[in-house]
C-alpha atoms as a PDB file:
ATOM      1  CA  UNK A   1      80.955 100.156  91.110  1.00  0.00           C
ATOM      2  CA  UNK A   2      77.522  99.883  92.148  1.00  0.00           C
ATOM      3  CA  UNK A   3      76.694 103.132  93.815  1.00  0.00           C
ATOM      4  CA  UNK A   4      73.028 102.314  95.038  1.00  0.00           C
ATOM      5  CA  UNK A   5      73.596 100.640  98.033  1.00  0.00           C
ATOM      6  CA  UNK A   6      75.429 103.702  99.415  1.00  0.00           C
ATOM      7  CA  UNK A   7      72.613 105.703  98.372  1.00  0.00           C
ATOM      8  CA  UNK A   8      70.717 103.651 101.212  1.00  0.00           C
ATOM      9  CA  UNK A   9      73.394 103.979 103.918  1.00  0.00           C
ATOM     10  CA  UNK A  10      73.532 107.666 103.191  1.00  0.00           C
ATOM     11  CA  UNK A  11      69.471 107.880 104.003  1.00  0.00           C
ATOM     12  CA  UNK A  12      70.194 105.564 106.688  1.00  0.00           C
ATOM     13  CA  UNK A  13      72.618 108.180 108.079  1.00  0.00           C
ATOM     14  CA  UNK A  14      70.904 111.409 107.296  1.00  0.00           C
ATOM     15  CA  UNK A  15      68.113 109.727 109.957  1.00  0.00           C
ATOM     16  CA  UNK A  16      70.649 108.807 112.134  1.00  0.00           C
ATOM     17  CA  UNK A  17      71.786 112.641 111.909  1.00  0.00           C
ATOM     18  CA  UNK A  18      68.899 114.313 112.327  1.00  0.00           C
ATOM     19  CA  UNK A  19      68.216 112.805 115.990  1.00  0.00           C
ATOM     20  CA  UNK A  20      71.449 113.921 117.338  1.00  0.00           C
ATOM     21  CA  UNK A  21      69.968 117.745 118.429  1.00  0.00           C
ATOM     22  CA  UNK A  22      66.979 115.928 119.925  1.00  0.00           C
ATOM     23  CA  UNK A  23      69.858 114.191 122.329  1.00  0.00           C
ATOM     24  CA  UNK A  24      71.772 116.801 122.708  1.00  0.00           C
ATOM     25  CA  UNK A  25      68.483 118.678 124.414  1.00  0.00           C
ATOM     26  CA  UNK A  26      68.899 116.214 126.969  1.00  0.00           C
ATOM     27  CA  UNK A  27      72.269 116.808 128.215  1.00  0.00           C
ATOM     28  CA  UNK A  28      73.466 119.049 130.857  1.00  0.00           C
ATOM     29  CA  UNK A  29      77.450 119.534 130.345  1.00  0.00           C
ATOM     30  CA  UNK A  30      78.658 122.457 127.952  1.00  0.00           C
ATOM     31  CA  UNK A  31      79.072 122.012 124.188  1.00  0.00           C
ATOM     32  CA  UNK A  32      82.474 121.019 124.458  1.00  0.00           C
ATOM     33  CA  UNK A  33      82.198 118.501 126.419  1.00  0.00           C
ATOM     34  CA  UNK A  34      79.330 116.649 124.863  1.00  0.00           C
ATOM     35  CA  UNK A  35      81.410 116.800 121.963  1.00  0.00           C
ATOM     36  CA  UNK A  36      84.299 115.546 123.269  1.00  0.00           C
ATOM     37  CA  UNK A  37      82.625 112.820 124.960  1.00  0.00           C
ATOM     38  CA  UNK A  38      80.626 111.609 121.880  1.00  0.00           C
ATOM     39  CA  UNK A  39      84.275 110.741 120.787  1.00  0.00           C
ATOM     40  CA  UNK A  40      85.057 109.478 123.434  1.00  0.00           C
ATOM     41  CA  UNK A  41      82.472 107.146 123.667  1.00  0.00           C
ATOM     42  CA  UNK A  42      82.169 106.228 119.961  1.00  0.00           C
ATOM     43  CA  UNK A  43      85.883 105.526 120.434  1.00  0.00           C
ATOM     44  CA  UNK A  44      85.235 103.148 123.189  1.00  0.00           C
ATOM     45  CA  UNK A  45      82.198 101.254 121.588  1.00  0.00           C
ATOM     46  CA  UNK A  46      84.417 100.894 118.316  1.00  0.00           C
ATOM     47  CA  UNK A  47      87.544  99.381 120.028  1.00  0.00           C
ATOM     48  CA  UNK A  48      86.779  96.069 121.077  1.00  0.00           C
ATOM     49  CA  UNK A  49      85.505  95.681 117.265  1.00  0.00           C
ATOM     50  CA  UNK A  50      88.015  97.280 115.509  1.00  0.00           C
ATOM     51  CA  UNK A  51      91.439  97.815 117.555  1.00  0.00           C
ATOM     52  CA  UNK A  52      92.943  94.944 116.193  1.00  0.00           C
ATOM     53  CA  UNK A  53      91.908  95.446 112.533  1.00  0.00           C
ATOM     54  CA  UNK A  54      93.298  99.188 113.067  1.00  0.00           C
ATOM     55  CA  UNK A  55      96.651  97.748 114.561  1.00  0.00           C
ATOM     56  CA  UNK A  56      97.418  95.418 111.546  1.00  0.00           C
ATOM     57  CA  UNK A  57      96.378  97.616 109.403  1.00  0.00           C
ATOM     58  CA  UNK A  58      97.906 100.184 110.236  1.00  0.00           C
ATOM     59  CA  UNK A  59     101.262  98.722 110.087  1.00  0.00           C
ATOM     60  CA  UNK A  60     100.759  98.282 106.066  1.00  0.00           C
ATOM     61  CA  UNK A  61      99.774 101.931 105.464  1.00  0.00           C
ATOM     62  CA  UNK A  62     101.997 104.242 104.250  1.00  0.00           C
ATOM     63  CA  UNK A  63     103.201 107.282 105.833  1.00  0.00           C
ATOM     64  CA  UNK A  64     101.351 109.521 103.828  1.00  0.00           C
ATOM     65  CA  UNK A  65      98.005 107.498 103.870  1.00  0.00           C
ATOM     66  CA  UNK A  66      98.447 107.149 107.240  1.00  0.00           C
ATOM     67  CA  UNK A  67      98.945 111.384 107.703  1.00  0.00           C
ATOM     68  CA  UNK A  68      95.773 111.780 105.744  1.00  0.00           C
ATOM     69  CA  UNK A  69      93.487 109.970 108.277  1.00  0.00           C
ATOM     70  CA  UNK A  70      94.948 111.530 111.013  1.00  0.00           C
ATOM     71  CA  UNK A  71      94.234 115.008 109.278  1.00  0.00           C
ATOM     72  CA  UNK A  72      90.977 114.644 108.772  1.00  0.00           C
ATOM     73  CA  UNK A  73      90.466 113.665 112.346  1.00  0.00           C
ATOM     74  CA  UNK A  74      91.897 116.781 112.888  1.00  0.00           C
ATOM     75  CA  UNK A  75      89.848 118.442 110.799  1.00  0.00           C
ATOM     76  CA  UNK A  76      86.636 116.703 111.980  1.00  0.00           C
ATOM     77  CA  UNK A  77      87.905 118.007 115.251  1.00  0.00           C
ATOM     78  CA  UNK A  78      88.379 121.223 113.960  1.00  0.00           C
ATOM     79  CA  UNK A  79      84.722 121.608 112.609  1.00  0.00           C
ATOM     80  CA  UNK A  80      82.924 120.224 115.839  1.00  0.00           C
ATOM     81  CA  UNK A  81      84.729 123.316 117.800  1.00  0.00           C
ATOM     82  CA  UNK A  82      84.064 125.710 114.979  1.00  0.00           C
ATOM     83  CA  UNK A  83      80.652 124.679 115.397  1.00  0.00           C
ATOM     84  CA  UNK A  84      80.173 124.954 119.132  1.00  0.00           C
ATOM     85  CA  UNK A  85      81.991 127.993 119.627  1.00  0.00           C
ATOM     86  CA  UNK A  86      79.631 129.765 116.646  1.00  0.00           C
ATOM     87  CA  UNK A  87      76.264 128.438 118.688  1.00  0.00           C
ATOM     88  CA  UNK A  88      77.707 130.125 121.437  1.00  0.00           C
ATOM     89  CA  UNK A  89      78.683 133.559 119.795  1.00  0.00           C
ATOM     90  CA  UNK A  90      75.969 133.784 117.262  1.00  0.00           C
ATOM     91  CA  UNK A  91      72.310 133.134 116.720  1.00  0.00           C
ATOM     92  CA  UNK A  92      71.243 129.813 115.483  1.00  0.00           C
ATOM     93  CA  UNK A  93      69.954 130.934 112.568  1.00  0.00           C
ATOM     94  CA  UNK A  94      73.585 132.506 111.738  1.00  0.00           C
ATOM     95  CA  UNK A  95      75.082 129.311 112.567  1.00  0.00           C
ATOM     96  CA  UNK A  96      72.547 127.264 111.079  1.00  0.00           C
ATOM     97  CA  UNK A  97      73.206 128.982 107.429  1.00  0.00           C
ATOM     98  CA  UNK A  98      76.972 129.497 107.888  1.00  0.00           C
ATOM     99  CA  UNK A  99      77.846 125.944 108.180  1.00  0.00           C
ATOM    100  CA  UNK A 100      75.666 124.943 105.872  1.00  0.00           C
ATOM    101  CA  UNK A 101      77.887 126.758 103.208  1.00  0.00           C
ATOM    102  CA  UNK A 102      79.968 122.870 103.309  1.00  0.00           C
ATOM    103  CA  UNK A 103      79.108 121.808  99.622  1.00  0.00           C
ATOM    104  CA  UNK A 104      79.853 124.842  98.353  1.00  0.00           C
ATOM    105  CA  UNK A 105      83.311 124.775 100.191  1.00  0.00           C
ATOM    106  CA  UNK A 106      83.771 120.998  98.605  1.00  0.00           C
ATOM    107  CA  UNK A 107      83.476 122.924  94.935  1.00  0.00           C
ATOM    108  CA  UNK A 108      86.289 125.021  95.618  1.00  0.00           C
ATOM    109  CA  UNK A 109      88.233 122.837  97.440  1.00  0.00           C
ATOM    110  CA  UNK A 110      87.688 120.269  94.322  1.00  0.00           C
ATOM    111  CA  UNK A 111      88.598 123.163  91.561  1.00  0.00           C
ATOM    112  CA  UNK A 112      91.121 125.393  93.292  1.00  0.00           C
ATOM    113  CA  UNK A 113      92.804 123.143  95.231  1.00  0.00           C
ATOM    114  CA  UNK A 114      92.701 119.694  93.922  1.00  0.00           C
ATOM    115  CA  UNK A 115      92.470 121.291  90.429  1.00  0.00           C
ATOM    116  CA  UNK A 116      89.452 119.333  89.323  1.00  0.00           C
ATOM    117  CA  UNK A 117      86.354 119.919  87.031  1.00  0.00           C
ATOM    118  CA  UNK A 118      83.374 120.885  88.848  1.00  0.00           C
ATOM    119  CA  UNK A 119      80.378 120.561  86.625  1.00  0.00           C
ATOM    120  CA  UNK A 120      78.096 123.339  86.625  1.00  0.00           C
ATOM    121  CA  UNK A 121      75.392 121.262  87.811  1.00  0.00           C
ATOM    122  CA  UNK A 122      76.757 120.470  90.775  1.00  0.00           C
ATOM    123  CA  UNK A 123      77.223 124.062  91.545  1.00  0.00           C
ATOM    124  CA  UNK A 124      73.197 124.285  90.508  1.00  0.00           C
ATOM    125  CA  UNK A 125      72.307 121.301  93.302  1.00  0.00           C
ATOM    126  CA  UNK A 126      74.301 123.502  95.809  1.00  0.00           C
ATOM    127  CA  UNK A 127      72.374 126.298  96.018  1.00  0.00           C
ATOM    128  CA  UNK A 128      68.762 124.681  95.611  1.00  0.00           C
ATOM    129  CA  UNK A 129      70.329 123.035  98.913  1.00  0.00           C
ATOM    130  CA  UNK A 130      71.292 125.748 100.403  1.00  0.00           C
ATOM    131  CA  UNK A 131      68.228 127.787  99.378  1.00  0.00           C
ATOM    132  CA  UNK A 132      66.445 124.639 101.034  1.00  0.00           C
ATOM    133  CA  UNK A 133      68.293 124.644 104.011  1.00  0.00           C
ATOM    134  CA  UNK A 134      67.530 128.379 104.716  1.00  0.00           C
ATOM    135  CA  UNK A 135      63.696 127.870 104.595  1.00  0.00           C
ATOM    136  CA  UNK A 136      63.866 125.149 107.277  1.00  0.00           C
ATOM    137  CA  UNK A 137      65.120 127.726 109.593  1.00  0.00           C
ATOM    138  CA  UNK A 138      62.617 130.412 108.443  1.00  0.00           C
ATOM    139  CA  UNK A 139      61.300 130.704 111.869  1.00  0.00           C
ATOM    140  CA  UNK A 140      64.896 131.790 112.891  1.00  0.00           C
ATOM    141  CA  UNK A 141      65.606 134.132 109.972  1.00  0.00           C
ATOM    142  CA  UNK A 142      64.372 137.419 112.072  1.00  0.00           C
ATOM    143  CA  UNK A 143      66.966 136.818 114.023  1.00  0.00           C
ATOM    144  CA  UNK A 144      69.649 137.033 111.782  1.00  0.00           C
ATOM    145  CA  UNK A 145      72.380 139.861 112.597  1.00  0.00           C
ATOM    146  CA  UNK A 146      76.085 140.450 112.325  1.00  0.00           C
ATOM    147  CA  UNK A 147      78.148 138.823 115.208  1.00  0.00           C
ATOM    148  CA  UNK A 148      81.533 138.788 113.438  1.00  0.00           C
ATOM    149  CA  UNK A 149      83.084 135.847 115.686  1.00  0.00           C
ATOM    150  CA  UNK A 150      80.131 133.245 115.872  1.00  0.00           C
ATOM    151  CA  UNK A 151      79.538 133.996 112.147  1.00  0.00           C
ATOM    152  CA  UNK A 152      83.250 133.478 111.309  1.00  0.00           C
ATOM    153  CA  UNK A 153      83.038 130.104 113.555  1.00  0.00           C
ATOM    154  CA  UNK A 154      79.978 129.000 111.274  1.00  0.00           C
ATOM    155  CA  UNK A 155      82.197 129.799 108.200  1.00  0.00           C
ATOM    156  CA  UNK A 156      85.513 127.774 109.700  1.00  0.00           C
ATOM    157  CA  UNK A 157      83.353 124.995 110.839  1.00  0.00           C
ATOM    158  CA  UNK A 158      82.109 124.637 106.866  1.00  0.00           C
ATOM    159  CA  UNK A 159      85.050 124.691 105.762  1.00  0.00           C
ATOM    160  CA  UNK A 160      86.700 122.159 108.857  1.00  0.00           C
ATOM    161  CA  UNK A 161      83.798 119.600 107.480  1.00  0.00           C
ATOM    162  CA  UNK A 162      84.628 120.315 104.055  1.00  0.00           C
ATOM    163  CA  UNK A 163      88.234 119.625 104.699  1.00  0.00           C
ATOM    164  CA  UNK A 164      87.500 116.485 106.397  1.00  0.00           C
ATOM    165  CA  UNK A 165      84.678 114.996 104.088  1.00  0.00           C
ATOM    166  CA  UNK A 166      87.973 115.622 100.572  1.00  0.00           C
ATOM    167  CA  UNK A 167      90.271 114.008 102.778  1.00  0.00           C
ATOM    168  CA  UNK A 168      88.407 111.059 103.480  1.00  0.00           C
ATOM    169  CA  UNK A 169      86.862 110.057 100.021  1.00  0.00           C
ATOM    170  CA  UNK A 170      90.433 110.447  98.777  1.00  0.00           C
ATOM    171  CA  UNK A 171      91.989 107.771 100.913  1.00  0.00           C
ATOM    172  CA  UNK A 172      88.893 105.413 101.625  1.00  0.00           C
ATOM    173  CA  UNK A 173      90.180 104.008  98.357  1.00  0.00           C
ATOM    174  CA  UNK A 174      93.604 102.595 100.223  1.00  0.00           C
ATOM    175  CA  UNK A 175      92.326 102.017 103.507  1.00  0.00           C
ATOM    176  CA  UNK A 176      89.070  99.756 105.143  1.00  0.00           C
ATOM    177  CA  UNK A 177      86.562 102.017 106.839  1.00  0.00           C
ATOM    178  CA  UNK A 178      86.564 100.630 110.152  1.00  0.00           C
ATOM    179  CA  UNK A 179      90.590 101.606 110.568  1.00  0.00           C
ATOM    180  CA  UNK A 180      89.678 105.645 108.816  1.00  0.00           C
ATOM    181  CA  UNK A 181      86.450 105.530 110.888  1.00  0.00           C
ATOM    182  CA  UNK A 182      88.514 104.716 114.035  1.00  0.00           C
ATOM    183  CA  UNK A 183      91.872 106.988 113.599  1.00  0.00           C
ATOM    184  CA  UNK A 184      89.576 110.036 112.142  1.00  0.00           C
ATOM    185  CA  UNK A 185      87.431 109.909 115.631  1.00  0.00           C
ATOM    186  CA  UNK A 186      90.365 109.023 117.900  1.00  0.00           C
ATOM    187  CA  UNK A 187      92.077 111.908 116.751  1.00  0.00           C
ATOM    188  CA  UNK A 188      88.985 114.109 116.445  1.00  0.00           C
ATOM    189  CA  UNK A 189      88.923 113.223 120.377  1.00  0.00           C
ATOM    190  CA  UNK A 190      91.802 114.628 121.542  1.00  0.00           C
ATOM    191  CA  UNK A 191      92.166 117.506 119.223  1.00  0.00           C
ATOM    192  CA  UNK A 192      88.605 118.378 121.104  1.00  0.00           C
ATOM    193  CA  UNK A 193      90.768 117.448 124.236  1.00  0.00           C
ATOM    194  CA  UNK A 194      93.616 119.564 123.480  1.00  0.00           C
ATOM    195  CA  UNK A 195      90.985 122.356 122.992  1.00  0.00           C
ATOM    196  CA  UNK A 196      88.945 121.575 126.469  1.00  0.00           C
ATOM    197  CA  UNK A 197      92.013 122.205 127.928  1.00  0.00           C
ATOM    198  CA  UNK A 198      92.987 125.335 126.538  1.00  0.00           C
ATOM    199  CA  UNK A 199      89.403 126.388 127.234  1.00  0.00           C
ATOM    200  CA  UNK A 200      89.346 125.097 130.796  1.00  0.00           C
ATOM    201  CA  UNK A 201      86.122 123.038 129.793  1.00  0.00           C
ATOM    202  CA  UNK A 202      86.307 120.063 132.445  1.00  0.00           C
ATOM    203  CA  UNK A 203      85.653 116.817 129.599  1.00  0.00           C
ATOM    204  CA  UNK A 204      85.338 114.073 132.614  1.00  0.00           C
ATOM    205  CA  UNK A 205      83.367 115.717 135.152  1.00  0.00           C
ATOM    206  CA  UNK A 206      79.548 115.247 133.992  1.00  0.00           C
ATOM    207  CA  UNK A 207      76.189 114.477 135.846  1.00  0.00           C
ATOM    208  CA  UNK A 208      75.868 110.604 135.333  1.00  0.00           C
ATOM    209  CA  UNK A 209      72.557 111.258 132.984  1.00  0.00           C
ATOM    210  CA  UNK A 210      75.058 113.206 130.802  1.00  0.00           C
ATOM    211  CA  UNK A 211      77.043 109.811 130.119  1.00  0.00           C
ATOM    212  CA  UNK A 212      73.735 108.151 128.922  1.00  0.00           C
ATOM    213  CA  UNK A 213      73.946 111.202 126.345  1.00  0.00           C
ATOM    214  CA  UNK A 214      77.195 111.006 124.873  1.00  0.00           C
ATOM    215  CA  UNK A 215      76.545 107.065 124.519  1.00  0.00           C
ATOM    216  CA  UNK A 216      73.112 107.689 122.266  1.00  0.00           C
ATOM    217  CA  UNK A 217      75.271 109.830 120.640  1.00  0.00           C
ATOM    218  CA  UNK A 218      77.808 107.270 119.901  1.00  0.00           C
ATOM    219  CA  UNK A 219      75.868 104.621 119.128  1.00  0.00           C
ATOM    220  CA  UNK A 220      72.943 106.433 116.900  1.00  0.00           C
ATOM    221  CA  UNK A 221      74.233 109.597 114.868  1.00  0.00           C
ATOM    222  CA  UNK A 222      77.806 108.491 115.145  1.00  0.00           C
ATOM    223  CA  UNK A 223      78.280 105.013 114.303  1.00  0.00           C
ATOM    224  CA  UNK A 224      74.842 104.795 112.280  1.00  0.00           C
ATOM    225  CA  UNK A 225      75.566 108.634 110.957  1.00  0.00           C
ATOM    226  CA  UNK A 226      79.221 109.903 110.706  1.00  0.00           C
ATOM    227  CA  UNK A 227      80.384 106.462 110.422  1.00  0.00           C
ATOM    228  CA  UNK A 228      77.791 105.556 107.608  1.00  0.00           C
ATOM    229  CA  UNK A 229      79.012 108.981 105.000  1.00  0.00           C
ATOM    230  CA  UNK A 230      82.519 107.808 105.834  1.00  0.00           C
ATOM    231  CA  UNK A 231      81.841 104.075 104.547  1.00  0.00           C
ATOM    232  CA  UNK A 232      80.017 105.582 101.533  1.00  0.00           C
ATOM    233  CA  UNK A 233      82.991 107.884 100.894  1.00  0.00           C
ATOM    234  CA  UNK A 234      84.959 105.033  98.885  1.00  0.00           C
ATOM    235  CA  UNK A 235      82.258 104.934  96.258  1.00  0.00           C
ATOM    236  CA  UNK A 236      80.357 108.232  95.970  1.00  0.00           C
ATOM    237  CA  UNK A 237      81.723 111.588  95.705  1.00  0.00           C
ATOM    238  CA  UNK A 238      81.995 114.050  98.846  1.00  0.00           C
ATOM    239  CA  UNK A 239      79.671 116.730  97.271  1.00  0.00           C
ATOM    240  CA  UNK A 240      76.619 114.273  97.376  1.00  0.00           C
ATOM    241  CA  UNK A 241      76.965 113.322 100.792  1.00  0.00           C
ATOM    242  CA  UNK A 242      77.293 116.953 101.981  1.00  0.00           C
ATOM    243  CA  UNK A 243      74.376 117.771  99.873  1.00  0.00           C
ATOM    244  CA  UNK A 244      72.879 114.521 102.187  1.00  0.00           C
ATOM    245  CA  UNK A 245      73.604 116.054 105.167  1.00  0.00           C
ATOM    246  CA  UNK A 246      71.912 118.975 104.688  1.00  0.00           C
ATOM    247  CA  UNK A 247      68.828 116.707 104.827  1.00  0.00           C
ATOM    248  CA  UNK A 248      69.369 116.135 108.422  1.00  0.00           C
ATOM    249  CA  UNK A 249      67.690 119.445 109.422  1.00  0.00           C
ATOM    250  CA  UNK A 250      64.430 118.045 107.876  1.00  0.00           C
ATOM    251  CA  UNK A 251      64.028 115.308 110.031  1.00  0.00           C
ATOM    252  CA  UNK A 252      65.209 117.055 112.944  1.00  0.00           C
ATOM    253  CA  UNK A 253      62.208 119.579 112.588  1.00  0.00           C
ATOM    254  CA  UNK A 254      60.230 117.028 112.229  1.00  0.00           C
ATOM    255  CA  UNK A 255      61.647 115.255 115.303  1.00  0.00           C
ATOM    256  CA  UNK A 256      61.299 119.087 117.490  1.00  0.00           C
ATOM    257  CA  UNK A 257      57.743 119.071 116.058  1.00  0.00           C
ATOM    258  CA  UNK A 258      56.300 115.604 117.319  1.00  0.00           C
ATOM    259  CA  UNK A 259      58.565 115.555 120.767  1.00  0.00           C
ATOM    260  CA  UNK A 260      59.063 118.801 121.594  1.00  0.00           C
ATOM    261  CA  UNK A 261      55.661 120.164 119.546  1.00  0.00           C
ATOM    262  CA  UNK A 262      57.393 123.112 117.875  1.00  0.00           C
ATOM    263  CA  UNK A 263      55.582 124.980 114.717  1.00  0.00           C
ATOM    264  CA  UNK A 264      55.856 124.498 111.337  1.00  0.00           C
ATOM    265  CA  UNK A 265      55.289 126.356 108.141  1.00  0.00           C
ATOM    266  CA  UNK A 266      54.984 126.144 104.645  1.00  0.00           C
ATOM    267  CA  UNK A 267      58.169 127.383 103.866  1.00  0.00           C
ATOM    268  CA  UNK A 268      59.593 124.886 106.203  1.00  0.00           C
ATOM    269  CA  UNK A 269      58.074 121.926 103.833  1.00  0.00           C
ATOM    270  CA  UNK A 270      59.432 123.621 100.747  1.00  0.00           C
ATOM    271  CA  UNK A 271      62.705 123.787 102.017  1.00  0.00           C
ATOM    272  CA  UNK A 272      62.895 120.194 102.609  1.00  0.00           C
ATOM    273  CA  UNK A 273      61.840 119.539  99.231  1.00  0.00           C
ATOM    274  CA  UNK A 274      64.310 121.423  98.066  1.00  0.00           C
ATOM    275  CA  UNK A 275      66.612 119.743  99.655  1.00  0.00           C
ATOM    276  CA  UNK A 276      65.253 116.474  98.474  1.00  0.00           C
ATOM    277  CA  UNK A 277      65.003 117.911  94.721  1.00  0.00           C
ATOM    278  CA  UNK A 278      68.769 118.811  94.912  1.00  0.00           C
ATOM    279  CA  UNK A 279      69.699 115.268  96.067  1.00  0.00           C
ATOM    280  CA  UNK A 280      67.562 113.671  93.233  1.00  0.00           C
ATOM    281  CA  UNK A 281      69.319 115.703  90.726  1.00  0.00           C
ATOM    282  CA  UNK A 282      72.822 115.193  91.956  1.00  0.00           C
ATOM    283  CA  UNK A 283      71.710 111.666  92.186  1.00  0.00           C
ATOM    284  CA  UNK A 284      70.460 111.107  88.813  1.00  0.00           C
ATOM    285  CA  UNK A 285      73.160 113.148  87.490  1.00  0.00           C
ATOM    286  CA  UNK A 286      76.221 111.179  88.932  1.00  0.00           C
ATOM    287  CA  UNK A 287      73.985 108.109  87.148  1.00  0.00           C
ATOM    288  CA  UNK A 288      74.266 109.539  83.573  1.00  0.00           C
ATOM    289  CA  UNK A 289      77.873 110.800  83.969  1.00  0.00           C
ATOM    290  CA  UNK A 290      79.686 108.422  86.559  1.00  0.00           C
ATOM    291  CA  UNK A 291      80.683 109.780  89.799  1.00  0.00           C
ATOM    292  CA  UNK A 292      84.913 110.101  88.262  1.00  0.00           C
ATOM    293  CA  UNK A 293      83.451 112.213  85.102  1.00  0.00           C
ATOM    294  CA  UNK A 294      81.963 114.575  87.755  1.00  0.00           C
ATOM    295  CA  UNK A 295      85.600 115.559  89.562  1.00  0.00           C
ATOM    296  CA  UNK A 296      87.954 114.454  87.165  1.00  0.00           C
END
């Protein structure tokens, strides 16, 4: 299959990404309910498109295919309250690095779990991305202390994404990406619910500029982001694109710079090019090997 296309939806959705932060800024409610919402509203954007694709199709799954997708809603779910909860009990920075740990997480998911050959290079791209990823927060690194329940959030919402990015390149091969896209964020949406109301977080009360919020980030680093990886899932393996989305902090420094006109450094630049160094030699590596010799 010819990967390159992907390899343009992926950059297409690292952009998308990296302006979801810059949104969020914007937005009044609590964590959880922005996330909820974002769901919500991708879910509601996406139905009048896709509900009755997702109905017929969904009749022709199989039970287990269809379990999968609903997991790694779950699991997406999972991840966004990982990931709030760990803003909220831990520095950024902490956060920031913790979560970031998702490729690395994909590896041993690949080799313990699914019992499949991880090629050392792809354990060599991982850490020149992470290494990366750490120098874009440089700024943030003083910062950096033990707060044992935000940090383990960080970890759990790694591994959540992790979880959720396996799952989906293993069944985007038996089912269209507009029905996964749709049953992973419907169920992603009411896992969050089920949390919001274990947490007493109120999901549909909101000042009205909230709403126009959670619909940019629908439209822009859901459908054009998220949605993007997912469709890119069926034809190139899940460590690249988490290795991708660790680009998304590049842009989205670059975005607090010009809007918001937040510093940069040197070590900020090298981290991105880090980041862009580890993509190129995943990239170029999948090339000469095929993305199936890679996790056999």
């Amino acid at each position: 299959m010819n990967t390159k296309k992907y390899y343009y939806l992926i950059a297409l959705g690292i952009f998308s990404i990296s302006l979801s932060p810059i949104m969020t800024r914007y937005a009044e409610s609590s964590s959880l309910v922005i996330a909820a919402n974002r769901m919500l509203y991708t879910i509601l954007l996406l139905t009048p498109f896709t509900l009755k694709r997702v109905i017929h199709e969904g009749r022709s799954l199989s039970k287990a295919t269809l379990g999968l997708n609903l997991l790694s809603g779950f699991f997406l779910g999972l991840h966004f309250w990982a990931w709030i909860d760990a803003l909220q009990n831990t520095s950024v920075a902490n956060a920031t690095i913790l979560v970031n740990l998702h490729p690395m997480f994909i590896l041993l998911i690949s080799g313990i779990v699914l019992r499949e050959t991880v090629a050392l290079k792809s354990v060599v791209s991982t850490l020149i991305a992470l290494t990366g990823s750490t120098l874009i927060i440089y700024n943030s690194l003083s910062t950096l202390s033990l707060n044992p329940k935000g940090d383990l959030m960080a970890i759990l919402g790694a591994f959540f994404v992790a979880v959720y990015l396996v799952i989906g390149a293993k069944i985007r091969q038996r089912i269209s990406n507009p029905t996964y896209t749709y049953l992973a964020y419907a169920t992603a949406f009411f896992t969050l619910l089920f949390l919001s109301f274990f947490f007493k977080a109120r999901v549909f009360s909101y000042p009205l500029s909230d709403a126009c919020v959670f619909l940019g980030l629908a439209a822009v680093p859901t459908l054009l982001g998220h949605s993007l990886f997912n469709l890119s899932l069926k034809a190139v393996d899940p460590h690249l694109v988490s290795i991708a989305i660790l680009g998304e902090p590049i842009l989205a420094t670059l975005w607090a710079y010009l809007l918001f006109k937040e510093g940069l450094v040197p070590l900020q630049f090298l981290g991105g090019l880090l980041i862009v160094a580890a993509l190129l030699y995943k990239v170029g590596f999948l090339r000469r090997r095929g993305r199936s010799e890679d996790f056999d």
